[in-house]
N, C-alpha and C. Protein backbone atom coordinates (compact mmCIF):
# COMPACT_ATOMS: atom_id res chain seq x y z
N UNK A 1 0.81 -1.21 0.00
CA UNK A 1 0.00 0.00 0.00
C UNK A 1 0.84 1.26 0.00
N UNK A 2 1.75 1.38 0.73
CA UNK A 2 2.56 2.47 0.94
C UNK A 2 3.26 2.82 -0.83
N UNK A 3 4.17 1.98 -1.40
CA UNK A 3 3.96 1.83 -2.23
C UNK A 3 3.49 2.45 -3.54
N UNK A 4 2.32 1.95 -3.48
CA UNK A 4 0.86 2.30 -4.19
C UNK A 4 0.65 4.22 -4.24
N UNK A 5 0.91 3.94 -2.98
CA UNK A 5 0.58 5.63 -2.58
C UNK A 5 1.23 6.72 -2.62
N UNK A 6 2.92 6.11 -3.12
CA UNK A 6 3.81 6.68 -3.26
C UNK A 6 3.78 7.29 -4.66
N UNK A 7 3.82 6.20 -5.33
CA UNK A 7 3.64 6.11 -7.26
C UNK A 7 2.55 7.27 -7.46
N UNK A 8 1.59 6.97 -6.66
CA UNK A 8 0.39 7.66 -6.95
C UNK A 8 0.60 9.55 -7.00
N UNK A 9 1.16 9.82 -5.39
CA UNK A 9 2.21 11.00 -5.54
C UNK A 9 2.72 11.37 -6.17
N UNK A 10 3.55 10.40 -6.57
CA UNK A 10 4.39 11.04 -7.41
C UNK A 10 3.70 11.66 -9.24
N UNK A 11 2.95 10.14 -9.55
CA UNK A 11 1.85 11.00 -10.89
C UNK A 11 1.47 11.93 -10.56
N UNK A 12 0.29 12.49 -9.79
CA UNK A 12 0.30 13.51 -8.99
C UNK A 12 0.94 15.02 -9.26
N UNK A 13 2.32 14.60 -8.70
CA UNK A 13 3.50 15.36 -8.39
C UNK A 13 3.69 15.96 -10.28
N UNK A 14 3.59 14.94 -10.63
CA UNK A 14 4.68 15.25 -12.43
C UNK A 14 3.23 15.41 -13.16
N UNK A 15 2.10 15.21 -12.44
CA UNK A 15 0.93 16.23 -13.67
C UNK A 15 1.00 17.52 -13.20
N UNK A 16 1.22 17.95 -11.89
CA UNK A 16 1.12 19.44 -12.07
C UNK A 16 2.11 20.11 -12.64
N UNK A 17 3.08 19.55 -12.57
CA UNK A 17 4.18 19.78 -13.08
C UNK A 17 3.88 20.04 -14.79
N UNK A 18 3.78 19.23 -15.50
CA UNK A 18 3.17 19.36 -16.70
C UNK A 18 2.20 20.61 -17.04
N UNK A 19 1.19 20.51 -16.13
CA UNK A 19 0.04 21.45 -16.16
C UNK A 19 1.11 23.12 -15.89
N UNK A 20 2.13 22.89 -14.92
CA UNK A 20 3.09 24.51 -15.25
C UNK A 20 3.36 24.81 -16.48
N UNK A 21 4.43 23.66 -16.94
CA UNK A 21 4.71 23.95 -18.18
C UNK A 21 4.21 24.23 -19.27
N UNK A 22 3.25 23.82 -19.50
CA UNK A 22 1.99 24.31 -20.55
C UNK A 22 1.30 25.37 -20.33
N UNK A 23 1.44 26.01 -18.63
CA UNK A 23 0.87 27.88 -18.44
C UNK A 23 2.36 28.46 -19.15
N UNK A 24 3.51 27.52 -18.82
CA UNK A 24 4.60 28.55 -19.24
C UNK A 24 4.40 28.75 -20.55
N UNK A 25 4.22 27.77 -21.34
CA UNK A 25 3.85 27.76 -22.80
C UNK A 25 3.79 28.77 -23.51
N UNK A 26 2.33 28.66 -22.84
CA UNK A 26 1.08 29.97 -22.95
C UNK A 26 1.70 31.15 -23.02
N UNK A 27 2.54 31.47 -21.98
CA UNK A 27 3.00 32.82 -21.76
C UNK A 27 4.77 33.37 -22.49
N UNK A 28 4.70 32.20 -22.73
CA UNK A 28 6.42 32.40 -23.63
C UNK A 28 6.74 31.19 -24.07
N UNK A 29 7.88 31.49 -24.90
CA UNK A 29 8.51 30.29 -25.52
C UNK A 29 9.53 29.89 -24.48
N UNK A 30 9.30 28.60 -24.42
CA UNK A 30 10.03 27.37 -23.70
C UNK A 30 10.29 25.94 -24.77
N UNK A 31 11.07 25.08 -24.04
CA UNK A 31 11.55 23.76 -24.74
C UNK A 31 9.92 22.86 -24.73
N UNK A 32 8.91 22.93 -25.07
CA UNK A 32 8.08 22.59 -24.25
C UNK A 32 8.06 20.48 -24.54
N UNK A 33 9.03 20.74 -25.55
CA UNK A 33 8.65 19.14 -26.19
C UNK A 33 9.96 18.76 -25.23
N UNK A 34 11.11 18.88 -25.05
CA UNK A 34 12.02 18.45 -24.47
C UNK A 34 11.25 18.36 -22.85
N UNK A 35 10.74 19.49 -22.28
CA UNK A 35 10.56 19.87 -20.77
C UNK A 35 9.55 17.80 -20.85
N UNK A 36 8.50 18.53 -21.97
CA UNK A 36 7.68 17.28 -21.33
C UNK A 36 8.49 15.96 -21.17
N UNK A 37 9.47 15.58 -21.82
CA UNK A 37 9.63 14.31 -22.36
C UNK A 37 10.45 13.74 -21.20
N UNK A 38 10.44 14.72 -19.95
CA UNK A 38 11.39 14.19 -18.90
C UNK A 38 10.85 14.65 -17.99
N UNK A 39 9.75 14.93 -17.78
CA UNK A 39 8.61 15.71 -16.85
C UNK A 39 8.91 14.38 -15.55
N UNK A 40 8.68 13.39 -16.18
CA UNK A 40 8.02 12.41 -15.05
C UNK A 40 9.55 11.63 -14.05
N UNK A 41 10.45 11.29 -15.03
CA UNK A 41 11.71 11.25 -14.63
C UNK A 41 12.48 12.87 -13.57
N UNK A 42 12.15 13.62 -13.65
CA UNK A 42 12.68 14.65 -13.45
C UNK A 42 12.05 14.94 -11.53
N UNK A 43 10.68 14.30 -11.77
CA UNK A 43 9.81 14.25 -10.55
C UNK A 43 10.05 13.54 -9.84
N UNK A 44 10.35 12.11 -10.01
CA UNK A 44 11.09 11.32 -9.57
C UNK A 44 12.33 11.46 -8.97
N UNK A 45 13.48 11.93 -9.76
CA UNK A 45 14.69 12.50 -9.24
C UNK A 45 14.58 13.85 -8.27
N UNK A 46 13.80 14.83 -7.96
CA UNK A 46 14.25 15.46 -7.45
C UNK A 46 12.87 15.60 -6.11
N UNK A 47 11.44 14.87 -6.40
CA UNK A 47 11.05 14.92 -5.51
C UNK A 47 10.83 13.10 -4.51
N UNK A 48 11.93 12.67 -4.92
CA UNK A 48 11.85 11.57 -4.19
C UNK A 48 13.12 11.23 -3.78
N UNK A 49 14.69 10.51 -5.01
CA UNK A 49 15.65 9.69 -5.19
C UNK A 49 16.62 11.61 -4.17
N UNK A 50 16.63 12.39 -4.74
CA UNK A 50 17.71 13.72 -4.33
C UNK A 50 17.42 13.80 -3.53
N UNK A 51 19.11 13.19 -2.18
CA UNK A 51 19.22 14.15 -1.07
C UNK A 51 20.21 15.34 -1.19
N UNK A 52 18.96 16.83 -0.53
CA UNK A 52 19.19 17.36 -0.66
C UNK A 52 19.04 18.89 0.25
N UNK A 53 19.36 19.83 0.47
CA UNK A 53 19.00 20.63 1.54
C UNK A 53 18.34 21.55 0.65
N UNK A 54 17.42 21.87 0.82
CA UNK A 54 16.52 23.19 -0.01
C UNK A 54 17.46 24.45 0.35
N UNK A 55 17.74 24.49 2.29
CA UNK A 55 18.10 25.56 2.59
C UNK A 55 19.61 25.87 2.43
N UNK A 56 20.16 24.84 1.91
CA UNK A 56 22.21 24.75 1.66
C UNK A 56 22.39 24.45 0.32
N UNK A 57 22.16 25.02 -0.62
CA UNK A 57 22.63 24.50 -2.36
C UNK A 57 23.79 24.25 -2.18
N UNK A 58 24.80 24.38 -1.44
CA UNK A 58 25.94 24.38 -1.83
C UNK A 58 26.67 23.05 -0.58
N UNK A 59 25.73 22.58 0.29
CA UNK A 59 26.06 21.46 1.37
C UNK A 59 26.66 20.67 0.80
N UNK A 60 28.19 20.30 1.46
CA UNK A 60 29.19 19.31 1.09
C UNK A 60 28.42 17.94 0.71
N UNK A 61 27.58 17.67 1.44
CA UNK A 61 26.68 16.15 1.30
C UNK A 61 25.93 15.90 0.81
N UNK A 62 25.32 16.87 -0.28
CA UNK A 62 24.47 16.65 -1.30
C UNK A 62 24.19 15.47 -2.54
N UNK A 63 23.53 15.31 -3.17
CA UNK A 63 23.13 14.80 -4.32
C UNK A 63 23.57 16.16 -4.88
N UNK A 64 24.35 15.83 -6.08
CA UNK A 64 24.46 16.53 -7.22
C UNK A 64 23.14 16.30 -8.75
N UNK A 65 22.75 17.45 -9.50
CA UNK A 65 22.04 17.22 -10.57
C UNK A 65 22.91 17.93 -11.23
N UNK A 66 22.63 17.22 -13.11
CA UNK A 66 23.27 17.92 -13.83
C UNK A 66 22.44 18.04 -14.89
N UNK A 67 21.81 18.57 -15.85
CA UNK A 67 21.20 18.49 -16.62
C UNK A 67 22.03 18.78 -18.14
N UNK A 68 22.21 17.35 -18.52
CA UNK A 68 22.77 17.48 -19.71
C UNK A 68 22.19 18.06 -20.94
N UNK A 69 21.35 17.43 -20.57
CA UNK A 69 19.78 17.93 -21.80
C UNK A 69 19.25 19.59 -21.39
N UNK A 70 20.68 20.18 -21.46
CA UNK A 70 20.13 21.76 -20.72
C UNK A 70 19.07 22.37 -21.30
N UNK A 71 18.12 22.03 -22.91
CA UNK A 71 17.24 23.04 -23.35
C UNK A 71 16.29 22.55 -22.37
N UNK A 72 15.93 21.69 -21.26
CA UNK A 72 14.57 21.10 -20.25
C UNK A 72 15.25 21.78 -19.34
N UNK A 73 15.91 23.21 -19.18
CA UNK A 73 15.92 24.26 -17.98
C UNK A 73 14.05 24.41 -17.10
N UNK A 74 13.47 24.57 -17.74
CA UNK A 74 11.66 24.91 -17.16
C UNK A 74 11.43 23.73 -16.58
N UNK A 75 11.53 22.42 -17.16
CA UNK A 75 11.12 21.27 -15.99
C UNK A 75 12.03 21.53 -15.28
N UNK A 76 13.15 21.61 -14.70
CA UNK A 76 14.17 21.74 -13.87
C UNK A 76 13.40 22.65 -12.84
N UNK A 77 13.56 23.74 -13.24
CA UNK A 77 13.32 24.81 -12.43
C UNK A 77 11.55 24.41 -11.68
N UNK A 78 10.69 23.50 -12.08
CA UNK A 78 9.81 23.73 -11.53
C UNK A 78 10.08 22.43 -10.35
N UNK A 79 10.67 21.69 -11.03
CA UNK A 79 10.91 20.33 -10.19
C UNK A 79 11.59 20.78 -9.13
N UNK A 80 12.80 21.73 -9.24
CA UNK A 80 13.20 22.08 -8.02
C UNK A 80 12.48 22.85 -6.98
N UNK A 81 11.49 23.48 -7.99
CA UNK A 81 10.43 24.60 -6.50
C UNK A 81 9.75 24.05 -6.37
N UNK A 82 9.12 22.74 -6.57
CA UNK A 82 8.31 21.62 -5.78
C UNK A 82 8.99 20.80 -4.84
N UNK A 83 10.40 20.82 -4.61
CA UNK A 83 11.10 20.59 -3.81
C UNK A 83 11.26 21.75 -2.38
N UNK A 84 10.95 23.06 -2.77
CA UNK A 84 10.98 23.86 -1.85
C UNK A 84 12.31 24.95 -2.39
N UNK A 85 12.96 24.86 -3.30
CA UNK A 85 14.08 25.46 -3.53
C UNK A 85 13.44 26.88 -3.83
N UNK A 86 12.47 27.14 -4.11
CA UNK A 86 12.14 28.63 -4.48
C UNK A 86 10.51 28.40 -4.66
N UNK A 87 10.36 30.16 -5.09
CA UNK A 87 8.39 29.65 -5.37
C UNK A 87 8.08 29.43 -6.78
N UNK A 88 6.84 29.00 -7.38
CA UNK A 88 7.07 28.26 -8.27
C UNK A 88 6.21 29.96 -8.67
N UNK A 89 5.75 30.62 -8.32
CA UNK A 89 5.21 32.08 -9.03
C UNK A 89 6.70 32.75 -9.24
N UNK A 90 7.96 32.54 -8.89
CA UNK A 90 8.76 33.02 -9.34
C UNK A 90 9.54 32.74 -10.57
N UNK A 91 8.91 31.69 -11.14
CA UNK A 91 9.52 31.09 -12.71
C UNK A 91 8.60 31.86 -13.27
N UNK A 92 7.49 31.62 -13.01
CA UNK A 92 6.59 32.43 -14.29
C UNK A 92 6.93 34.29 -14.16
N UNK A 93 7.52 34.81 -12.70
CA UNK A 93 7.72 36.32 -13.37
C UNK A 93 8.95 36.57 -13.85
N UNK A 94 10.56 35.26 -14.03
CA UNK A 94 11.51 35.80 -14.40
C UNK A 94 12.55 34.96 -15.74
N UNK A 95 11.26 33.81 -15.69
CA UNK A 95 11.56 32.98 -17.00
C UNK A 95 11.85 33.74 -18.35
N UNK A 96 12.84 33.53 -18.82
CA UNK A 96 13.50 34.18 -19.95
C UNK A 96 13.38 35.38 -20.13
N UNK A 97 14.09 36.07 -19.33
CA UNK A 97 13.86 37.45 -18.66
C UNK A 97 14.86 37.66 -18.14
N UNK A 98 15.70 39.29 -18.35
CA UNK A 98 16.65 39.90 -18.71
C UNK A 98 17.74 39.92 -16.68
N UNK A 99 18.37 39.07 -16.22
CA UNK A 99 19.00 38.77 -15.22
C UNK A 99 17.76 38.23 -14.06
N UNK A 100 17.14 37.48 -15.21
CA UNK A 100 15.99 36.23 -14.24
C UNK A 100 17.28 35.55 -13.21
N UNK A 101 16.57 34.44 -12.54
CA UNK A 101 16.85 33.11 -12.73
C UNK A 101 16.88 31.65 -13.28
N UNK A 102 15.97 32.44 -14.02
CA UNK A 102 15.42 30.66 -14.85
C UNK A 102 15.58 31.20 -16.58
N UNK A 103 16.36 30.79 -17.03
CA UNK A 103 16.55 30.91 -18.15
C UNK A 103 16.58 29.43 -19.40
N UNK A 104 15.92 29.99 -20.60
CA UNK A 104 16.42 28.37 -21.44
C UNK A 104 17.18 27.49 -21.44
N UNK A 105 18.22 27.82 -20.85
CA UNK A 105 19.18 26.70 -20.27
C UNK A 105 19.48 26.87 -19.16
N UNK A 106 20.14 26.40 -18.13
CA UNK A 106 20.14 26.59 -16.56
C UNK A 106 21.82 27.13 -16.80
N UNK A 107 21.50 28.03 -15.92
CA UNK A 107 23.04 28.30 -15.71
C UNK A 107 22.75 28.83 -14.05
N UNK A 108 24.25 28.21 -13.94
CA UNK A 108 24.45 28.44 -12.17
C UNK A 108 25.13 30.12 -11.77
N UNK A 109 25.47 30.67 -12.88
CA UNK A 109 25.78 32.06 -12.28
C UNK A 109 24.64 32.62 -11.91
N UNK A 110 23.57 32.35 -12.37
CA UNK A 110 21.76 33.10 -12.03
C UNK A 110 21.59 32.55 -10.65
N UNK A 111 21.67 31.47 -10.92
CA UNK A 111 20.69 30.06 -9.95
C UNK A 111 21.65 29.26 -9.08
N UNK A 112 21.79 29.39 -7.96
CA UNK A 112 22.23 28.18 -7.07
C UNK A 112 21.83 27.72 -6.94
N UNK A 113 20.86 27.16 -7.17
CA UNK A 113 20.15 25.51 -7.10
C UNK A 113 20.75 24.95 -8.48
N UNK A 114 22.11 25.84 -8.84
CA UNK A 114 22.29 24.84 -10.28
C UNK A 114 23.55 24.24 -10.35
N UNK A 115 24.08 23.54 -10.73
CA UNK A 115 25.24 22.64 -9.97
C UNK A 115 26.26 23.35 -11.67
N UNK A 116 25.58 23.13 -12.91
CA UNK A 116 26.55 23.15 -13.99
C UNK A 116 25.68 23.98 -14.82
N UNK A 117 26.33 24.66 -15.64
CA UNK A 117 25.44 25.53 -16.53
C UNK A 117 25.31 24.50 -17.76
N UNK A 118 24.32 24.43 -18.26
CA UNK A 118 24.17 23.41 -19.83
C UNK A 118 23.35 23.99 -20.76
N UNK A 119 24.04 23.45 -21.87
CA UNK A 119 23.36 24.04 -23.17
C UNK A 119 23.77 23.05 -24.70
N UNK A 120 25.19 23.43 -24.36
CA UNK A 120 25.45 23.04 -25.35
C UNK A 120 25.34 21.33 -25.65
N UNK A 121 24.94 20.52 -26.09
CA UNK A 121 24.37 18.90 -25.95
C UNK A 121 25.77 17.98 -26.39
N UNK A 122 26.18 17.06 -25.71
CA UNK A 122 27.08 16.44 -25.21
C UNK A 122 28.02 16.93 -24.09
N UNK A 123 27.88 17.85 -23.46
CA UNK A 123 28.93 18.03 -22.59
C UNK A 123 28.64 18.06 -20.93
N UNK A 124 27.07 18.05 -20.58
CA UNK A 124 27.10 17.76 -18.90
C UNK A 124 27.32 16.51 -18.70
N UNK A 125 26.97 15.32 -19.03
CA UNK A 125 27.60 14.13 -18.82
C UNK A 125 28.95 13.77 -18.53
N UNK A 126 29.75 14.36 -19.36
CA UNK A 126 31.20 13.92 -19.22
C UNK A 126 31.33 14.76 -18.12
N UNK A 127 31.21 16.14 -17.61
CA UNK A 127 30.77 16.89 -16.30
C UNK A 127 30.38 16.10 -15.06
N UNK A 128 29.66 15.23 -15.34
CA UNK A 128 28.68 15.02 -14.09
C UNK A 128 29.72 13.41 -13.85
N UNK A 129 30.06 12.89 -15.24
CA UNK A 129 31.20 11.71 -14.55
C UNK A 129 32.50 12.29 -13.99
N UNK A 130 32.83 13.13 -14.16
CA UNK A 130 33.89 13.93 -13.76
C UNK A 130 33.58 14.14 -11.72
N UNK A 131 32.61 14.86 -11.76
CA UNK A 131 32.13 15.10 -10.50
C UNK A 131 31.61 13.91 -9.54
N UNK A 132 31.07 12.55 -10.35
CA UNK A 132 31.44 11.25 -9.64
C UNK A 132 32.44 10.81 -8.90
N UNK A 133 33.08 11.03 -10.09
CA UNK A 133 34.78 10.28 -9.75
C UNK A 133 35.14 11.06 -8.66
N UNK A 134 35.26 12.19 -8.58
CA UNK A 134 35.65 13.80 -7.40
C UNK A 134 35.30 12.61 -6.21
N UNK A 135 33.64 12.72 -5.90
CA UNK A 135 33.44 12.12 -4.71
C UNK A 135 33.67 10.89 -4.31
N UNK A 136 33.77 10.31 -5.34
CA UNK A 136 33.87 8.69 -5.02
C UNK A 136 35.56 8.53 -4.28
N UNK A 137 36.51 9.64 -4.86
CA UNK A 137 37.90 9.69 -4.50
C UNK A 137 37.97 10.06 -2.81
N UNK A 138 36.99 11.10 -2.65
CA UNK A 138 36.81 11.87 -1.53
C UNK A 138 36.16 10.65 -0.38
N UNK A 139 35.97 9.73 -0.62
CA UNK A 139 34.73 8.62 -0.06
C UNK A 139 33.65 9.22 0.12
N UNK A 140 32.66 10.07 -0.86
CA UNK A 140 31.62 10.41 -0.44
C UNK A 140 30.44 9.63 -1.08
N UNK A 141 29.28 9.32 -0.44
CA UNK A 141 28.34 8.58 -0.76
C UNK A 141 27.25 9.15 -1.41
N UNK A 142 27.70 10.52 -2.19
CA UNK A 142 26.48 11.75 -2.75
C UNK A 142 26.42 10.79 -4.29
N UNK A 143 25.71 11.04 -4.63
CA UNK A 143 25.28 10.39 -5.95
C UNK A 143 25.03 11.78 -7.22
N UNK A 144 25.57 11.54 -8.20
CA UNK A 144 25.40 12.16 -9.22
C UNK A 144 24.23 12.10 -10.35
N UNK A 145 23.29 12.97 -10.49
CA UNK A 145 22.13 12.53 -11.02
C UNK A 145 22.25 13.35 -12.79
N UNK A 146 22.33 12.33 -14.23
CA UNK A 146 22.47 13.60 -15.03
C UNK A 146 20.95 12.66 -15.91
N UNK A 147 20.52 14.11 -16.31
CA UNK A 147 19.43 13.73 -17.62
C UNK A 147 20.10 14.30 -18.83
N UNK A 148 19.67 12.85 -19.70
CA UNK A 148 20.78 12.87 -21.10
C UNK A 148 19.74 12.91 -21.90
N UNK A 149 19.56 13.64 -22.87
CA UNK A 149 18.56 13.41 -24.30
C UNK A 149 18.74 12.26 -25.14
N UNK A 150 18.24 12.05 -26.29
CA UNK A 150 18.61 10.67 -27.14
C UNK A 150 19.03 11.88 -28.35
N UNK A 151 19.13 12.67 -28.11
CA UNK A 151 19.46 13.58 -29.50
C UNK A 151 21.01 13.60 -29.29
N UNK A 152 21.25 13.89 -28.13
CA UNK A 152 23.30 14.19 -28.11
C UNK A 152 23.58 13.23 -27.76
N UNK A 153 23.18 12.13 -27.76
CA UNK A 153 23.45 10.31 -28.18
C UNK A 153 24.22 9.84 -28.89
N UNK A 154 23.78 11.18 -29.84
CA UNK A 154 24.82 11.37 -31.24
C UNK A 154 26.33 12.10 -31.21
N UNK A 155 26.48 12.27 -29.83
CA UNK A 155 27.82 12.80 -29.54
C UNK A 155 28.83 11.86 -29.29
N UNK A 156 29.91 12.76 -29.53
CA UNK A 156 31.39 10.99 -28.86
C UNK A 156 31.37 11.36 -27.89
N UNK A 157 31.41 12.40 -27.06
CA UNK A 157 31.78 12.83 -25.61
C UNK A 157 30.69 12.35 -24.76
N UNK A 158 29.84 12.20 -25.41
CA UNK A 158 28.52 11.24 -24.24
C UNK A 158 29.13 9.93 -24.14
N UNK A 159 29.69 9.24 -25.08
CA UNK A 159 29.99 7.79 -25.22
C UNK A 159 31.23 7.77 -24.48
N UNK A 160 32.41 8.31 -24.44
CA UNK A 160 33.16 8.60 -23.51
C UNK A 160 33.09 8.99 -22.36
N UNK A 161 32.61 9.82 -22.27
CA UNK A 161 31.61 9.59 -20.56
C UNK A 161 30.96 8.74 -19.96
N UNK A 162 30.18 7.68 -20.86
CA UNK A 162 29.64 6.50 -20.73
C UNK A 162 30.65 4.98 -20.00
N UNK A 163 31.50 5.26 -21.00
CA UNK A 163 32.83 4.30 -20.99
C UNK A 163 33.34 4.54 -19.43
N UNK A 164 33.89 5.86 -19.01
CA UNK A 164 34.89 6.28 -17.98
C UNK A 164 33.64 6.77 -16.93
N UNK A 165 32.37 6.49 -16.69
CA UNK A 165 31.24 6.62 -15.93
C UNK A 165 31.08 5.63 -14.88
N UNK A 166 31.81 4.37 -16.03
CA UNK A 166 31.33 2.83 -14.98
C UNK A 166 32.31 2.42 -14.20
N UNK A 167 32.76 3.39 -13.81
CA UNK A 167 33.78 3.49 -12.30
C UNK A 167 33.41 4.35 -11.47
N UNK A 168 32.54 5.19 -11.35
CA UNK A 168 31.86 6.00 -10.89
C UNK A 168 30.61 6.11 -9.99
N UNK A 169 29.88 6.75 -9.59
CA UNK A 169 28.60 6.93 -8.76
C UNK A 169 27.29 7.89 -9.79
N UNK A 170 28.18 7.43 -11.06
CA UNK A 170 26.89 8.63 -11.87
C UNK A 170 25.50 7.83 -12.12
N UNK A 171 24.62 8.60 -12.22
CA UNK A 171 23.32 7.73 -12.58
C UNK A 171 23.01 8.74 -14.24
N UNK A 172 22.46 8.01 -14.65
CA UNK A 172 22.28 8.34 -16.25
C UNK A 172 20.79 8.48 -16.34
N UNK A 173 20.09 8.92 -16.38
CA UNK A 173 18.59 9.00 -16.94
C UNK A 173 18.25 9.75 -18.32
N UNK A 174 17.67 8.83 -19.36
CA UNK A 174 17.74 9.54 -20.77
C UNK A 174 16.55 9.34 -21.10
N UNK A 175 15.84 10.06 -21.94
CA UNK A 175 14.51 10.17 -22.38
C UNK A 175 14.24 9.35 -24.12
N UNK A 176 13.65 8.70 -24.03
CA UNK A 176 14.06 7.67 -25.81
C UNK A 176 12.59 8.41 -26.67
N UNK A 177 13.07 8.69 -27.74
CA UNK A 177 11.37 9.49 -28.49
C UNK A 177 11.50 8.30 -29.73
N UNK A 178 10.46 8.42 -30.34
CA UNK A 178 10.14 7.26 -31.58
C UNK A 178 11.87 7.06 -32.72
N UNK A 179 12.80 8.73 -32.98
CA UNK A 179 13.83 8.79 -33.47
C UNK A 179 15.09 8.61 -32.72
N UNK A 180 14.84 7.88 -31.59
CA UNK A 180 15.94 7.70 -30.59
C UNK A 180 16.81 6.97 -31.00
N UNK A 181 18.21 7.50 -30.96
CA UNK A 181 19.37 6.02 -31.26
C UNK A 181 19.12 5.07 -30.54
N UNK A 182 19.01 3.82 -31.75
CA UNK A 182 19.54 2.62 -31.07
C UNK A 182 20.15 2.36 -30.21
N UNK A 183 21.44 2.98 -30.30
CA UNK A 183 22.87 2.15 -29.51
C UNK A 183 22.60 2.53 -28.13
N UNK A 184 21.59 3.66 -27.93
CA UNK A 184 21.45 4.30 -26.06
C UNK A 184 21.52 3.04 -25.23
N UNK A 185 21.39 2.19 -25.77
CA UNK A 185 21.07 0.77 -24.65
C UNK A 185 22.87 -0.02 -24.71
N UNK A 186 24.09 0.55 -25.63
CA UNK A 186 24.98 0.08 -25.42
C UNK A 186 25.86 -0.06 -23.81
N UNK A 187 25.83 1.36 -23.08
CA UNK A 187 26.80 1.97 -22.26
C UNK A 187 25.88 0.43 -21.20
N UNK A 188 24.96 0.19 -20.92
CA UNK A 188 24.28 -0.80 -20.37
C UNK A 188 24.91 -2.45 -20.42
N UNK A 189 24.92 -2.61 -21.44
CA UNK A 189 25.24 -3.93 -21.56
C UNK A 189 26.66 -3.88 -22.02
N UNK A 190 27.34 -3.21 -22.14
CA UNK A 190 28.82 -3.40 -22.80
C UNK A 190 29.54 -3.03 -21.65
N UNK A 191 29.67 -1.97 -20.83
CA UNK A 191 30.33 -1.32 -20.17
C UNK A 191 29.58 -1.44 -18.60
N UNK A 192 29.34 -2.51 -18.09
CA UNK A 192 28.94 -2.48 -16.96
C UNK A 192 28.24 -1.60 -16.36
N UNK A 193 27.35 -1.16 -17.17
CA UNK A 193 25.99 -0.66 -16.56
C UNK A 193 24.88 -1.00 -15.87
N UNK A 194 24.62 -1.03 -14.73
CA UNK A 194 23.10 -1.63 -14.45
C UNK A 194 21.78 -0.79 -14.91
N UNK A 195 20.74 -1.69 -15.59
CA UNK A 195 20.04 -1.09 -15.81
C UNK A 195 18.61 -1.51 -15.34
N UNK A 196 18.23 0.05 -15.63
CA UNK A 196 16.47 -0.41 -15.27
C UNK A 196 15.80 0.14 -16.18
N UNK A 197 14.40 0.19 -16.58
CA UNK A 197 13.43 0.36 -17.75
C UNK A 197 11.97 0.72 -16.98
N UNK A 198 11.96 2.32 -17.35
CA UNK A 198 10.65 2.61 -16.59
C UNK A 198 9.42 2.73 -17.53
N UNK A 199 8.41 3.35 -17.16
CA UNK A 199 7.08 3.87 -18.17
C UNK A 199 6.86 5.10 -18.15
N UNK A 200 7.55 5.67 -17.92
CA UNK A 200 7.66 7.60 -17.55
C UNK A 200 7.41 8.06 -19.10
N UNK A 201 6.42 8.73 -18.91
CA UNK A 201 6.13 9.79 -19.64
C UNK A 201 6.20 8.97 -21.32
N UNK A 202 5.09 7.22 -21.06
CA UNK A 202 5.01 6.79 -22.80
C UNK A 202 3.44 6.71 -22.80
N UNK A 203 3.71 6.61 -24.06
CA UNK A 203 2.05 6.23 -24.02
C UNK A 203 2.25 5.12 -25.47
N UNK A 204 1.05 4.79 -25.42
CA UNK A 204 0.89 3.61 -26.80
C UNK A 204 1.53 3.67 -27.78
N UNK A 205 2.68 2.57 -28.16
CA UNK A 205 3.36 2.84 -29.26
C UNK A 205 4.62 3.68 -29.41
N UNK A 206 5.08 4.09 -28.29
CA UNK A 206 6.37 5.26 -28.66
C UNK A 206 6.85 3.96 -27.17
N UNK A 207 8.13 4.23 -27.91
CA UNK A 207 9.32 3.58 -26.52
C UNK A 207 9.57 4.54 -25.09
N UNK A 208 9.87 3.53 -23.96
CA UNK A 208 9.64 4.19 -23.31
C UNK A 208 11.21 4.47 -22.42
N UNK A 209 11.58 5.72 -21.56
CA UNK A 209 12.29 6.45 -21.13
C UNK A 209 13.14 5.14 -20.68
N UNK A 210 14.32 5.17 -20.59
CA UNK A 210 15.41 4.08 -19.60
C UNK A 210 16.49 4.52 -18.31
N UNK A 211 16.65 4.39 -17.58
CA UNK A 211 18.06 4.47 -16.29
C UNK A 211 18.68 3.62 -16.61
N UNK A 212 20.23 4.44 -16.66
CA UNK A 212 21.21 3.17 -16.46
C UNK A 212 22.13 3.99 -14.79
N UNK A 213 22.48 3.08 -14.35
CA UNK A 213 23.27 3.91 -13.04
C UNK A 213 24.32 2.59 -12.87
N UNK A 214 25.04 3.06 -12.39
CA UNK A 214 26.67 2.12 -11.42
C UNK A 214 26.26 2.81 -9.77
C-alpha cells in the first residue's frame, strides 16, 4: 500500500508539473517538447531519489544534478520549486527574462540551485562523470544525477563519458522518443551498466524512457 501511494504521488506530483509547463507555454517560448519528455523522470529524481538541503545548495553532502539535456531548464526549475528550492510564481515572473533566474538553459551564475550551466548537448555528462569520480575519491556517498537526451546520443563525448562513468557513482537517466538512437542501450550492456526500464512519460506505441546507473 505504501507503495501504491507513493507512485500515486508522485503522478500527482509530475501532472502538475506538466500542467506549469503548458501555463509557461502559454506565456512564452520554452523547450516545451524536451521539458515534457522528462517531466516524469525529473519528478522522480528530485522529488523523491535527491538528497538534498533546499536551505544549503551548496552542502558538502548533497546529491548533485546535472542536466545534460540543458534546453529542459523549465522542468528543472519547476521540479526544483516543488522541492521547496524557491516559489514556483517566481519562474513564471523571471523565465526568460533579462538577469531572471530561470533561463532556457540553466546556468548556475543566475541560480544556485544549479550545480553546472548546460546548453550546449554532449557536454554535462562527461561533467557530471567527472564530479562522480571527485566524490567517489573523496569517499563520499552523494550520488550524481544527469538527464541525457537521445538527441546528443549522437555525440562521442557522451559515449566517452559513458565508458569512464562505470567506475563511478553517476546515474544516467535519458529520455528515448520514436527517433531515438539505437545504440542508447549500449553503455548498459557493454560497459557495466546496471540497468532499469521505466514507463515515464510513454504512451501507446512510442518507446519508453530508460536508467542506467553504477
Amino acid at each position: 500500500m505504501a507503495e501504491k501511494a507513493l507512485v500515486h504521488r508522485m503522478e500527482q506530483a509530475a501532472l502538475t508539473t506538466k500542467i506549469r509547463l503548458l501555463d509557461l507555454a502559454h506565456q512564452t517560448l520554452i523547450h516545451i517538447g524536451g521539458d515534457l519528455s522528462v517531466c516524469d523522470m525529473m519528478t522522480a529524481i528530485w522529488q523523491y531519489a535527491m538528497h538534498y538541503d533546499v536551505k544549503d545548495p551548496h552542502w558538502e553532502g548533497r546529491d548533485r544534478f546535472v542536466l545534460s539535456k540543458g534546453h529542459a531548464a523549465a522542468v528543472t526549475s519547476f521540479s526544483q520549486a516543488a522541492s521547496g528550492c524557491y516559489d514556483v510564481g517566481d519562474i513564471y515572473k523571471e523565465y526568460a527574462t533579462n538577469f531572471g533566474r530561470f533561463g532556457m538553459h540553466s546556468c548556475n551564475l543566475a541560480n544556485p540551485y544549479v550545480d553546472v550551466s548546460t546548453g550546449s548537448l554532449g557536454h554535462g555528462f562527461p561533467v557530471a562523470s567527472g564530479m562522480a569520480t571527485a566524490l567517489k575519491r573523496k569517499g563520499s556517498s552523494s550520488r550524481v544525477y544527469t538527464v541525457v537526451g537521445d538527441g546528443e546520443c549522437g555525440e562521442g563525448s557522451i559515449w566517452e563519458a559513458a565508458m569512464y562513468a562505470s567506475i563511478s557513482s553517476a546515474i544516467w537517466s535519458s529520455s528515448s522518443t520514436a527517433t531515438a538512437c539505437p545504440s542508447t542501450a549500449r553503455p548498459r550492456n557493454t560497459w557495466h551498466w546496471n540497468r532499469s526500464q521505466t514507463n515515464g512519460a510513454r504512451s501507446a506505441g512510442t518507446p519508453s524512457p530508460s536508467m542506467a546507473m553504477t
